[in-house]
N, C-alpha and C. Protein backbone atom coordinates (compact mmCIF):
# COMPACT_ATOMS: atom_id res chain seq x y z
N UNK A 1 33.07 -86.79 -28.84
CA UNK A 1 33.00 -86.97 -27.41
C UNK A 1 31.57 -87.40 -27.06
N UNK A 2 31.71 -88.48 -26.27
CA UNK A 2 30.29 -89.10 -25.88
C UNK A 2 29.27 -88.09 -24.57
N UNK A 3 28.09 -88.20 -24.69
CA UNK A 3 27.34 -87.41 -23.60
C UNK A 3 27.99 -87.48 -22.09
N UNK A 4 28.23 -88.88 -22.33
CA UNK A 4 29.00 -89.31 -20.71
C UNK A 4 30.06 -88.76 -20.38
N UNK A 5 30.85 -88.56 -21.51
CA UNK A 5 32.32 -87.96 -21.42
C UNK A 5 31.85 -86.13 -20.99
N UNK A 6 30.96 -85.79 -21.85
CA UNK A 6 30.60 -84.88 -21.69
C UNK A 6 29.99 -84.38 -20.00
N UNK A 7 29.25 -85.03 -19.74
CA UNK A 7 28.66 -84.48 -18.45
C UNK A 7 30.12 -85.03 -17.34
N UNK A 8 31.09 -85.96 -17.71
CA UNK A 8 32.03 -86.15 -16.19
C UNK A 8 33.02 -84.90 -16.56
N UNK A 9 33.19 -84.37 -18.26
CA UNK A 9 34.28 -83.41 -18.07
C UNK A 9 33.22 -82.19 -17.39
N UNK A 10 32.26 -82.00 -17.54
CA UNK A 10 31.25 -80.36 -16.62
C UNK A 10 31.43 -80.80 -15.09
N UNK A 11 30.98 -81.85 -14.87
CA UNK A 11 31.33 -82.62 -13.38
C UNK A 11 32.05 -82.25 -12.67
N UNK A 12 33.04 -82.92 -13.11
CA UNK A 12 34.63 -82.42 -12.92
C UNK A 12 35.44 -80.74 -12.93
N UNK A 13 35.16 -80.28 -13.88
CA UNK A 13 35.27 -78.61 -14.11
C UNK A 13 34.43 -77.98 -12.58
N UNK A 14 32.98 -78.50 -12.53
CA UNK A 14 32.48 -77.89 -11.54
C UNK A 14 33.23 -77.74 -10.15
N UNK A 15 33.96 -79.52 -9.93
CA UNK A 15 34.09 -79.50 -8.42
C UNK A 15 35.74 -79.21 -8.79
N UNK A 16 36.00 -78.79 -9.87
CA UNK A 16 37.77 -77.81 -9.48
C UNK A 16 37.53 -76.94 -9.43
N UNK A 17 36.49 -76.47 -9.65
CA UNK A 17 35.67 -74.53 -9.63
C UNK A 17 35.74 -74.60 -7.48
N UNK A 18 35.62 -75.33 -7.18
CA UNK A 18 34.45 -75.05 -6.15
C UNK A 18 33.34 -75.52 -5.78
N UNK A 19 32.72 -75.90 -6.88
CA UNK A 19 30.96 -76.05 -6.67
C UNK A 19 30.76 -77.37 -6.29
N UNK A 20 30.90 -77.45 -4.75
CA UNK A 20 30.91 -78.94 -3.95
C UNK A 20 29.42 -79.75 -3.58
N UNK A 21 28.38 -78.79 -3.49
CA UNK A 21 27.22 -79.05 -3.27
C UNK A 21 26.29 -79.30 -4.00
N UNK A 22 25.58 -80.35 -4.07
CA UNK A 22 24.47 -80.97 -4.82
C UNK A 22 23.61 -80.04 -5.15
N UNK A 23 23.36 -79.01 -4.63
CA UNK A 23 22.43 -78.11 -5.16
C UNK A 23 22.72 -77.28 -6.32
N UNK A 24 24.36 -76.63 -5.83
CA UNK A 24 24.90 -75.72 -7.01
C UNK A 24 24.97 -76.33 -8.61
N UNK A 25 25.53 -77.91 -8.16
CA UNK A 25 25.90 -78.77 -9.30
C UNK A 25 24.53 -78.61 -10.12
N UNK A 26 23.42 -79.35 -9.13
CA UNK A 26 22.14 -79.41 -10.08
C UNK A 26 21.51 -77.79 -10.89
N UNK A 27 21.89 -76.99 -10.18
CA UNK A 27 21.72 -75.75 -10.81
C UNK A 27 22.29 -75.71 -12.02
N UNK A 28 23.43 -75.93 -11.47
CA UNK A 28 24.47 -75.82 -12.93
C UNK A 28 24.12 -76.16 -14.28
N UNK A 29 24.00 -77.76 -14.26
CA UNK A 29 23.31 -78.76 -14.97
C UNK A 29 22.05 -77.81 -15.13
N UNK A 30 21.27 -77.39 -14.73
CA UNK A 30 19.62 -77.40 -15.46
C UNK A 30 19.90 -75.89 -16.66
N UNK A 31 20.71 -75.12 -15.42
CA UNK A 31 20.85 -73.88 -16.39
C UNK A 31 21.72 -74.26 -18.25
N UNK A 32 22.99 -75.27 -17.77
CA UNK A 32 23.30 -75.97 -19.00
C UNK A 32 22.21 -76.19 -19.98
N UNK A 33 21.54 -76.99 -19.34
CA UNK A 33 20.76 -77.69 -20.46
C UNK A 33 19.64 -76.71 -20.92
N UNK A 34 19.24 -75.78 -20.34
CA UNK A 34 18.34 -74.54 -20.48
C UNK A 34 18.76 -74.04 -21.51
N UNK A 35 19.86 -73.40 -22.10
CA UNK A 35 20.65 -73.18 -22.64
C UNK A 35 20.81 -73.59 -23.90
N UNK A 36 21.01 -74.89 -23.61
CA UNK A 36 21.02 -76.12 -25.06
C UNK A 36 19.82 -76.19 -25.54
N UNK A 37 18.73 -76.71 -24.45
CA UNK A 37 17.24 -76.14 -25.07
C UNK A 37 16.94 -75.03 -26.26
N UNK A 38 17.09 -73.80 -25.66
CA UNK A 38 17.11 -72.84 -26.16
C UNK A 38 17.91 -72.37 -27.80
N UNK A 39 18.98 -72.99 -27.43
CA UNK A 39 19.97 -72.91 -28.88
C UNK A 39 19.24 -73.79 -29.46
N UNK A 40 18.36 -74.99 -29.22
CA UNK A 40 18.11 -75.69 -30.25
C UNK A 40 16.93 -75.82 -30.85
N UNK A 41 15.90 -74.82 -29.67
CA UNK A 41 14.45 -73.90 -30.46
C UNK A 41 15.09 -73.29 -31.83
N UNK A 42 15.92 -72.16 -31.10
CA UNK A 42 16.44 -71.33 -32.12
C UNK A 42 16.63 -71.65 -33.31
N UNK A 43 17.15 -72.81 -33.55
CA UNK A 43 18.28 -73.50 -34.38
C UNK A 43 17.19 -74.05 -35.54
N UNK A 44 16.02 -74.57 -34.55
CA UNK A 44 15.07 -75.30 -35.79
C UNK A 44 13.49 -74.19 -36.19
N UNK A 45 13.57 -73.26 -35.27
CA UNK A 45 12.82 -71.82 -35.77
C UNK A 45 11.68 -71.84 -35.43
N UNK A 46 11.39 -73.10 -33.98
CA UNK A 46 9.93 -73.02 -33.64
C UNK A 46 9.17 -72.25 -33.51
N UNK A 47 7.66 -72.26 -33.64
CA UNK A 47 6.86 -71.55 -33.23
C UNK A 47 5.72 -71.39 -32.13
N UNK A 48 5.18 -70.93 -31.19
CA UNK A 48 4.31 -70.98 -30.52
C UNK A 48 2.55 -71.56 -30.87
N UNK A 49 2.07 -71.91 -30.18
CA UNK A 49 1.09 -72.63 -30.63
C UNK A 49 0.31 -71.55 -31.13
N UNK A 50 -0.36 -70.27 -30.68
CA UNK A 50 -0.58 -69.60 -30.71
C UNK A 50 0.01 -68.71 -32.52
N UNK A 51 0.65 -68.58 -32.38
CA UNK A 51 1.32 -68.58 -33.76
C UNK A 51 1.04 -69.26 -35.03
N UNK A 52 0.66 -70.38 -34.56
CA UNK A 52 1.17 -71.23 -35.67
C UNK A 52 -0.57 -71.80 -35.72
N UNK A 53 -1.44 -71.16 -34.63
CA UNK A 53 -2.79 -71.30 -35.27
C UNK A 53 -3.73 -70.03 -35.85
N UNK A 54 -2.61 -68.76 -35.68
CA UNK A 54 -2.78 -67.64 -36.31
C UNK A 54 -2.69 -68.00 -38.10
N UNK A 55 -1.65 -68.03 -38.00
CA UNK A 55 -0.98 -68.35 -39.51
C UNK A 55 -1.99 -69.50 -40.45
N UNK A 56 -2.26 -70.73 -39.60
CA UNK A 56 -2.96 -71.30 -39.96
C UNK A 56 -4.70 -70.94 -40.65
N UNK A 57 -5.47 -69.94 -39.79
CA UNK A 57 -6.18 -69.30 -39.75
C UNK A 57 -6.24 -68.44 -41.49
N UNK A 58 -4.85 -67.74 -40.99
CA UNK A 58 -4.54 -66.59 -42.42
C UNK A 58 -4.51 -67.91 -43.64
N UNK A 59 -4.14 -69.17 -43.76
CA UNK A 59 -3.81 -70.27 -44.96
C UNK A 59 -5.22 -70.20 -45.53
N UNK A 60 -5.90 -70.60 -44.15
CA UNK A 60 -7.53 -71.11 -44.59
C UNK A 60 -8.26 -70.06 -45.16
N UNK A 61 -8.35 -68.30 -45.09
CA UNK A 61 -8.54 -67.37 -45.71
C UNK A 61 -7.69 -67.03 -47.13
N UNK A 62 -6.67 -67.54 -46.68
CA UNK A 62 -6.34 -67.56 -48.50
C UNK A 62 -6.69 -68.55 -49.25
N UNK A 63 -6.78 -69.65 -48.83
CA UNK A 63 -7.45 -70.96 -49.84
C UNK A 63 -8.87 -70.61 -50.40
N UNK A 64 -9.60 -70.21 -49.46
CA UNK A 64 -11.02 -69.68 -49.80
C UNK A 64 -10.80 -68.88 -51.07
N UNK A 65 -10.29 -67.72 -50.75
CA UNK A 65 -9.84 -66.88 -51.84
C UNK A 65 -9.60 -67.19 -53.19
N UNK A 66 -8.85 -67.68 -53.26
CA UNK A 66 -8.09 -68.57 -54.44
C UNK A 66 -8.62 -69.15 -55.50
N UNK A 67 -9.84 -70.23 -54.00
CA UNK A 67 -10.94 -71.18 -54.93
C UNK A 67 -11.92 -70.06 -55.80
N UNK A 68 -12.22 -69.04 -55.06
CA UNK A 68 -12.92 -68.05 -55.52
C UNK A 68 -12.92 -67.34 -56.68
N UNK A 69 -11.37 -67.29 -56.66
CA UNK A 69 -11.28 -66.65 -58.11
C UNK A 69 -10.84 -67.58 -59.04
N UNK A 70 -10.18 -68.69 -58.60
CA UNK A 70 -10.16 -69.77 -59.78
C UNK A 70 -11.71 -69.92 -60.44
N UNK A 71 -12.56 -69.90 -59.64
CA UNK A 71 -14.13 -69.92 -60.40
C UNK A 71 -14.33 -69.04 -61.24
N UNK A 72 -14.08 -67.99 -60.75
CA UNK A 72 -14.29 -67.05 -61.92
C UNK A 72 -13.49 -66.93 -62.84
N UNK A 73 -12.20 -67.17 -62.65
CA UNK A 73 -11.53 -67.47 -63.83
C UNK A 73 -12.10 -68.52 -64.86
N UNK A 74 -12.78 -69.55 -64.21
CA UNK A 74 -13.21 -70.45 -65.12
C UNK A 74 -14.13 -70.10 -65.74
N UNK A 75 -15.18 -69.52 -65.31
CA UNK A 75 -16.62 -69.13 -66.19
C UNK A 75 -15.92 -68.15 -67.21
């Protein structure tokens, strides 16, 4: 089913519900897609920026490390 098909069958569902007004509809629609948003953070396991310059942080303290004792391993 195409997007188009998709948004005239919600369209449609809406105004046999009731929901006659441009406002409710657009509600409708944003909370939809809020939704889909959301399932599709989920889905691919994003992270916050904040996060992901924590972690980054912890990489660069272990690389240090590493090099560190690879040296001494070498001598």
């Amino acid at each position: 089913m195409s997007n188009s098909e998709k948004l005239l069958k919600t369209l449609s569902s809406l105004i046999e519900n009731g929901i006659l007004t441009s406002k409710d509809i657009q509600k409708e629609i944003s909370t939809d897609l809020k939704f889909k948003r959301d399932k599709l953070v989920d889905k691919l396991q994003l992270v916050t920026r904040e996060e992901f310059e924590v972690l980054k942080k912890l990489v660069y303290k272990q690389e240090k490390i590493i090099k560190k004792l690879s040296k001494k391993k070498i001598k």
